[in-house]
PDB file of N, CA and C in Angstrom:
ATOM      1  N   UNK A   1     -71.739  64.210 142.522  1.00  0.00           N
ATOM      2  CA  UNK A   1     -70.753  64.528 143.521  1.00  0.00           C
ATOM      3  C   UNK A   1     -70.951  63.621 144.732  1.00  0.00           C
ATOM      4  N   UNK A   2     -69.716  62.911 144.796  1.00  0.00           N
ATOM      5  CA  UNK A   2     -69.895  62.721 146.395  1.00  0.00           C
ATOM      6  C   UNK A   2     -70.398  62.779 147.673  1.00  0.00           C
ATOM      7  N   UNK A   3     -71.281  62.815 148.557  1.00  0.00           N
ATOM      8  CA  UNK A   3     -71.765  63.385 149.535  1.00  0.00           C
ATOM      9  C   UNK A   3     -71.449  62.392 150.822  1.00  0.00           C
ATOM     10  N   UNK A   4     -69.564  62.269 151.250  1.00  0.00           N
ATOM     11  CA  UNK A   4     -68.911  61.600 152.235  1.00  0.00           C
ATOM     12  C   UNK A   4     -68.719  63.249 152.894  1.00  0.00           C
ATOM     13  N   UNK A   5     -68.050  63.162 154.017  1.00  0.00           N
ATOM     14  CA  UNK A   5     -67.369  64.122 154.649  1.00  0.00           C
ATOM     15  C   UNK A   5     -65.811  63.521 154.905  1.00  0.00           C
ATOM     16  N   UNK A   6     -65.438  64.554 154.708  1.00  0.00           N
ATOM     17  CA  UNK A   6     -64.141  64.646 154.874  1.00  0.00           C
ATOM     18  C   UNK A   6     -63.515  65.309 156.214  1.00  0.00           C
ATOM     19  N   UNK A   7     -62.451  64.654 156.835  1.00  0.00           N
ATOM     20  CA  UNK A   7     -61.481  64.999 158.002  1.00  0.00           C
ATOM     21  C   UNK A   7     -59.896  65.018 157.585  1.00  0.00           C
ATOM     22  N   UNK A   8     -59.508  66.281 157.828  1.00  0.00           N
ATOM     23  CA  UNK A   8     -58.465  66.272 157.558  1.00  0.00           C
ATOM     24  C   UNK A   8     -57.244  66.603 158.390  1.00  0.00           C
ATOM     25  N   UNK A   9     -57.815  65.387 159.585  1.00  0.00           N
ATOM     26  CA  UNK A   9     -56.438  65.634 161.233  1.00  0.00           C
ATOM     27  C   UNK A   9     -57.108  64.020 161.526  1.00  0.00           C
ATOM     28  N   UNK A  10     -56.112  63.653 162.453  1.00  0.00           N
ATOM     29  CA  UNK A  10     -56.083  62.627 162.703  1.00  0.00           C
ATOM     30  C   UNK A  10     -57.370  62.317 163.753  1.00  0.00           C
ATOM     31  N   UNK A  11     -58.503  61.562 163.436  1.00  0.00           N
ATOM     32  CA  UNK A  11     -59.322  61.035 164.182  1.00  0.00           C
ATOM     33  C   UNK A  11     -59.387  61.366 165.726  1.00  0.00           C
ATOM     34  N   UNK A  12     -60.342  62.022 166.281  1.00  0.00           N
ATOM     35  CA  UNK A  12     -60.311  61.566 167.526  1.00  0.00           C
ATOM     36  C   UNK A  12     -61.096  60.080 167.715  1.00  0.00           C
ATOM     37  N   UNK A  13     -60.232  59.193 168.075  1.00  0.00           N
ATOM     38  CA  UNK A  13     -60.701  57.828 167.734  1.00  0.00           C
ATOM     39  C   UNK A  13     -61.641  57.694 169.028  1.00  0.00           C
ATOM     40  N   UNK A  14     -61.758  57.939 170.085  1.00  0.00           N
ATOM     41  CA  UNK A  14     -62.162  58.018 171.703  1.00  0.00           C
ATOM     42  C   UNK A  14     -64.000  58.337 171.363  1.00  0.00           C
ATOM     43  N   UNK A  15     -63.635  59.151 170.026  1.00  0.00           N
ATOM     44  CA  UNK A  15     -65.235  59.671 169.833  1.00  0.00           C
ATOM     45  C   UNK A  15     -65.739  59.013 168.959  1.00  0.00           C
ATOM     46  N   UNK A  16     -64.756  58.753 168.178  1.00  0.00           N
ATOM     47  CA  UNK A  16     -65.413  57.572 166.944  1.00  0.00           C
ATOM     48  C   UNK A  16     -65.838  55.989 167.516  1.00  0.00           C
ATOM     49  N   UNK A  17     -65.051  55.399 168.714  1.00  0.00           N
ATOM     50  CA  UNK A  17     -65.488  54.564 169.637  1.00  0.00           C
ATOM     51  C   UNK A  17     -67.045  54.435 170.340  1.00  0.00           C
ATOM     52  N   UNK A  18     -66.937  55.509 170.855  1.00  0.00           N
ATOM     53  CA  UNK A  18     -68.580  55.882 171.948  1.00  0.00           C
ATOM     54  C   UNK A  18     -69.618  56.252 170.955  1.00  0.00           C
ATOM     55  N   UNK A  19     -69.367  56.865 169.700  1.00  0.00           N
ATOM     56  CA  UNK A  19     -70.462  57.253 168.878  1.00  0.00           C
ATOM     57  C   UNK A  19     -70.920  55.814 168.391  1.00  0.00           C
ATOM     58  N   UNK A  20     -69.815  54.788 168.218  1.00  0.00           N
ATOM     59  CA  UNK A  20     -70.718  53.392 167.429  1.00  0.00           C
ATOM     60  C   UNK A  20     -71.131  52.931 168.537  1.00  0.00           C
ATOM     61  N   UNK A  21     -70.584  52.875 169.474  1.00  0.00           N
ATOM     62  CA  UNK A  21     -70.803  51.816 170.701  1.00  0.00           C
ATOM     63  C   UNK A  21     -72.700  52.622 171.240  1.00  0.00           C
ATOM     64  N   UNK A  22     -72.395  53.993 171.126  1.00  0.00           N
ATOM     65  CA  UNK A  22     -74.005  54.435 171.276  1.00  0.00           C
ATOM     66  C   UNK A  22     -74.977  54.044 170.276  1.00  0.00           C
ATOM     67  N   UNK A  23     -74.504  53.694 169.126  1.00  0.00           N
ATOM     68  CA  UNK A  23     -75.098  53.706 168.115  1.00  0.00           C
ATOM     69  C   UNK A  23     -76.064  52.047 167.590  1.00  0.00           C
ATOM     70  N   UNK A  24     -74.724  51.093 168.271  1.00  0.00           N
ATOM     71  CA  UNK A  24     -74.793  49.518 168.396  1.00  0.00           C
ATOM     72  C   UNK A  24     -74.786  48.785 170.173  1.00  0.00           C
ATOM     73  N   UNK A  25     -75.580  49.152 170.587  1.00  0.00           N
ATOM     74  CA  UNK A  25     -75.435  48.598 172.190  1.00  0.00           C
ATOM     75  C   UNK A  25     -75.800  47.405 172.049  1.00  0.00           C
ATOM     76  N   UNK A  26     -75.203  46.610 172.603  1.00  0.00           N
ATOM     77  CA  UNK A  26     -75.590  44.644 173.218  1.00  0.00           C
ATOM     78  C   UNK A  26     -75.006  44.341 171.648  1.00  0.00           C
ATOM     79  N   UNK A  27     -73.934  44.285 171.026  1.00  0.00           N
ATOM     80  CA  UNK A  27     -73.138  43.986 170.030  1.00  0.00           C
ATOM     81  C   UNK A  27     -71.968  43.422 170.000  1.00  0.00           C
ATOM     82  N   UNK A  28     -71.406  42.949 169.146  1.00  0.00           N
ATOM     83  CA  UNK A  28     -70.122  42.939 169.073  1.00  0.00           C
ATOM     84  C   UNK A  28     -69.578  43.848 167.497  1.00  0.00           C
ATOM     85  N   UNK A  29     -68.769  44.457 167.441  1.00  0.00           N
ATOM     86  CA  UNK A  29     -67.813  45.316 166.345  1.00  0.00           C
ATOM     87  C   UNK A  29     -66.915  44.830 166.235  1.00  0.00           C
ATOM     88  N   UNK A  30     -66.499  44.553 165.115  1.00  0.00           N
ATOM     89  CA  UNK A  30     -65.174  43.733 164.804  1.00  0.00           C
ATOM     90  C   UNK A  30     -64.119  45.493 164.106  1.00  0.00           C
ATOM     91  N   UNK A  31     -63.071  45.438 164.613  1.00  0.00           N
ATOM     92  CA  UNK A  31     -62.277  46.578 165.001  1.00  0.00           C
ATOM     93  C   UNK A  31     -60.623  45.977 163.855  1.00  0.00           C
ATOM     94  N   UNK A  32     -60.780  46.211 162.545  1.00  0.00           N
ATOM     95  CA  UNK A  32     -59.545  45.775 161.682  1.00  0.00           C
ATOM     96  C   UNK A  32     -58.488  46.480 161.551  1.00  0.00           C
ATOM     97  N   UNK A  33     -57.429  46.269 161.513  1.00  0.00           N
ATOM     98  CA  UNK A  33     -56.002  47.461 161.312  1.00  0.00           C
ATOM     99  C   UNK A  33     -55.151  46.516 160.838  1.00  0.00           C
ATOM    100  N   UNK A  34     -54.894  47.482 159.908  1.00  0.00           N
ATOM    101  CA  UNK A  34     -53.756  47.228 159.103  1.00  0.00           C
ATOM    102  C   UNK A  34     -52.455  48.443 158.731  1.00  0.00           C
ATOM    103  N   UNK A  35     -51.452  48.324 158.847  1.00  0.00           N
ATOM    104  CA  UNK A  35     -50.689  49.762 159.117  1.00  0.00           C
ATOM    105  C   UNK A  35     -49.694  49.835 160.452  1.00  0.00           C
ATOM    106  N   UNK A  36     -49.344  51.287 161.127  1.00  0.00           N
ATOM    107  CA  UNK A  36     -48.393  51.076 162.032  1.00  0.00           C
ATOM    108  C   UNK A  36     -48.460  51.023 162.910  1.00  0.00           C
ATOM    109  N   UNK A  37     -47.507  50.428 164.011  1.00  0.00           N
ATOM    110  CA  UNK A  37     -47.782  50.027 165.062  1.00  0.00           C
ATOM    111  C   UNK A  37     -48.136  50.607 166.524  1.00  0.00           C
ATOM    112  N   UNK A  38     -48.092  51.499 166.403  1.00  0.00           N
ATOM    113  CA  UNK A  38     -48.500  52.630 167.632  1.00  0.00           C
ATOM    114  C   UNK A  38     -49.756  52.879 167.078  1.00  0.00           C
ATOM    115  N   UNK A  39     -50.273  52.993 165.756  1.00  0.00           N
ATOM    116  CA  UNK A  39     -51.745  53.473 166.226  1.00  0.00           C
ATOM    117  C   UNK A  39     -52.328  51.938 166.656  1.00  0.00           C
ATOM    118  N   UNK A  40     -52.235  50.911 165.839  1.00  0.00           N
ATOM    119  CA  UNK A  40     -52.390  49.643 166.599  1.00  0.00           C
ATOM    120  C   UNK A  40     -52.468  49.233 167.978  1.00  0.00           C
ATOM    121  N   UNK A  41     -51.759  49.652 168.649  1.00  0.00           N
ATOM    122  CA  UNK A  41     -51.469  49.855 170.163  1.00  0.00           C
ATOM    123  C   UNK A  41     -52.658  50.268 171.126  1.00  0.00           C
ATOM    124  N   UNK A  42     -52.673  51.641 170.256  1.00  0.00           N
ATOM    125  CA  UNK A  42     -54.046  52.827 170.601  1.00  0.00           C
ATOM    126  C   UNK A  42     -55.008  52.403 170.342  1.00  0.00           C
ATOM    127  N   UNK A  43     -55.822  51.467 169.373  1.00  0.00           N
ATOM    128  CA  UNK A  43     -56.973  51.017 168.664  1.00  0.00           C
ATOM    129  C   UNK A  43     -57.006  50.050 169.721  1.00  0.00           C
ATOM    130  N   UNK A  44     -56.231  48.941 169.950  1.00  0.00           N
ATOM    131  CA  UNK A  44     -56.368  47.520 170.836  1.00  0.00           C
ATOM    132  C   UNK A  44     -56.494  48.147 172.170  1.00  0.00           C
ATOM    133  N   UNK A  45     -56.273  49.144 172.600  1.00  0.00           N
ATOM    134  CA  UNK A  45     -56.189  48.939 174.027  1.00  0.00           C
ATOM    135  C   UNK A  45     -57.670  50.170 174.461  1.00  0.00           C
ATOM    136  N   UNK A  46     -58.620  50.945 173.049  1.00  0.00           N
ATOM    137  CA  UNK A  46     -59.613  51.545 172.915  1.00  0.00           C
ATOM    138  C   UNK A  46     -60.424  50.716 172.954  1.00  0.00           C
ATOM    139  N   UNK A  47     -60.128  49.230 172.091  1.00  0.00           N
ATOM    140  CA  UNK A  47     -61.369  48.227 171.934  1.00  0.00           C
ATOM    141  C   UNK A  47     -61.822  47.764 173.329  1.00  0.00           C
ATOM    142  N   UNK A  48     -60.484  47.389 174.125  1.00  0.00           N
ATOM    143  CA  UNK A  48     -60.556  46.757 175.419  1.00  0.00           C
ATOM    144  C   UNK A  48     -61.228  47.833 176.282  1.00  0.00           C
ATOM    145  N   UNK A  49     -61.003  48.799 175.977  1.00  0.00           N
ATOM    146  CA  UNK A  49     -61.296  49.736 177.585  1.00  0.00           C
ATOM    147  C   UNK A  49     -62.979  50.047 176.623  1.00  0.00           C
ATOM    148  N   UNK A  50     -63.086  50.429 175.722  1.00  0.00           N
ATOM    149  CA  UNK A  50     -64.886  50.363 175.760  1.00  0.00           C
ATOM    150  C   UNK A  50     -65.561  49.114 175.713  1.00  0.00           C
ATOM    151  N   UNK A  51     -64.907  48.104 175.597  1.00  0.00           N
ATOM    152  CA  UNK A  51     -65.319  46.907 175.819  1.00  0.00           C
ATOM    153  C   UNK A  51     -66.080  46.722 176.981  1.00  0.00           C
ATOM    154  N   UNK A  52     -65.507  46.851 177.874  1.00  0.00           N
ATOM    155  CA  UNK A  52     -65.895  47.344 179.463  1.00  0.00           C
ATOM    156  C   UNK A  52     -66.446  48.520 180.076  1.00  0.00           C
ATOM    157  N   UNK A  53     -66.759  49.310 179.295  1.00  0.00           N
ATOM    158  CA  UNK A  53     -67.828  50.884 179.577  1.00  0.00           C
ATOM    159  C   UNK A  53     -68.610  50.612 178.918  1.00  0.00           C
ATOM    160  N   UNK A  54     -68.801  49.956 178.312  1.00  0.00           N
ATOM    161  CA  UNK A  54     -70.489  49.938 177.296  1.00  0.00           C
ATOM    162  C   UNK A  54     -70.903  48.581 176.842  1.00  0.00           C
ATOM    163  N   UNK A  55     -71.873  48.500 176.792  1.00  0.00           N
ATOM    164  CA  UNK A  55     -72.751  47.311 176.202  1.00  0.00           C
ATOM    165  C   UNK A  55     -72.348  46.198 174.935  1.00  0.00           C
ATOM    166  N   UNK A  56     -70.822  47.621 173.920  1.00  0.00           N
ATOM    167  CA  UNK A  56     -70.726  46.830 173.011  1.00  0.00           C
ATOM    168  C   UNK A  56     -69.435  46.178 173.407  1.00  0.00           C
ATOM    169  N   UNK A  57     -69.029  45.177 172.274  1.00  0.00           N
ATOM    170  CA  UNK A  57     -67.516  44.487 172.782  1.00  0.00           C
ATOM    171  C   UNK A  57     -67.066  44.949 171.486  1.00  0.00           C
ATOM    172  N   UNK A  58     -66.099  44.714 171.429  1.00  0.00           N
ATOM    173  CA  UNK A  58     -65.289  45.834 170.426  1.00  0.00           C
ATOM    174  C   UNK A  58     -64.507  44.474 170.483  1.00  0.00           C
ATOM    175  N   UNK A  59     -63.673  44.025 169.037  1.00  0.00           N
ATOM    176  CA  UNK A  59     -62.968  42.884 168.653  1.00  0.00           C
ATOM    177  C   UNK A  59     -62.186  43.230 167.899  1.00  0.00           C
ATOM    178  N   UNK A  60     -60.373  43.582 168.662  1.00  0.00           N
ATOM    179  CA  UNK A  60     -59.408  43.383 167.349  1.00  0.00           C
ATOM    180  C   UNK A  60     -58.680  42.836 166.927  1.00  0.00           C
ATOM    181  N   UNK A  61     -58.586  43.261 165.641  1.00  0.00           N
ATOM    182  CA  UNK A  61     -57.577  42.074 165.029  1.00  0.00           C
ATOM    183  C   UNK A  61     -56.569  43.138 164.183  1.00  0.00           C
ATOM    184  N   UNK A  62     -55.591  42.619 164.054  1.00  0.00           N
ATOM    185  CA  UNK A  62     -54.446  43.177 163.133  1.00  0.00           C
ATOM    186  C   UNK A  62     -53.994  42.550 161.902  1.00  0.00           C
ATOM    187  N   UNK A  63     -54.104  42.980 160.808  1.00  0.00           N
ATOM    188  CA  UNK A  63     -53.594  42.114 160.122  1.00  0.00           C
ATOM    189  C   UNK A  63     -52.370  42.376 159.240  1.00  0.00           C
ATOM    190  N   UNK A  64     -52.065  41.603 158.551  1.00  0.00           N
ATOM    191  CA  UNK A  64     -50.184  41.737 158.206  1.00  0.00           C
ATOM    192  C   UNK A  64     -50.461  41.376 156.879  1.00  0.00           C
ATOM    193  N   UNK A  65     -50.078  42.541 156.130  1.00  0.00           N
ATOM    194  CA  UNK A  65     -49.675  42.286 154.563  1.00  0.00           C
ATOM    195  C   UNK A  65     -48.484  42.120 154.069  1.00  0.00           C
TER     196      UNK A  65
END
C-alpha cells in the first residue's frame, strides 16, 4: 500500500511555501506550472513575495503544452 497522504481541497499554497522555504533556507526552488491561469498568477506572485521574506528564492516558470 501506498504510504503518500492525501488532500482533498485545494492547497493552502501560503503553507506549502514557508514549510519548504523553512525546510531549504539559503536556496533556490525552482517553482513549475503547468495548467490555468489564475492559479499561475497566485503561484508567481507567492514565489516573489517569499522570495523576499526568507532566505529561499523561489523561481517560476510556466510552461505551455
Amino acid at each position: 500500500m501506498l504510504q503518500v497522504r492525501t488532500h482533498f481541497a485545494r492547497p493552502n499554497w501560503g503553507e506549502v511555501f514557508t514549510k519548504v522555504a523553512s525546510k531549504h533556507p539559503n536556496t533556490t526552488v525552482g517553482v513549475f506550472y503547468c495548467g490555468m491561469p489564475v492559479l499561475a498568477k497566485e503561484l508567481k506572485k507567492l514565489s516573489y513575495e517569499m522570495s523576499h521574506k526568507t532566505s529561499t528564492r523561489f523561481e517560476f516558470h510556466k510552461e505551455y503544452f
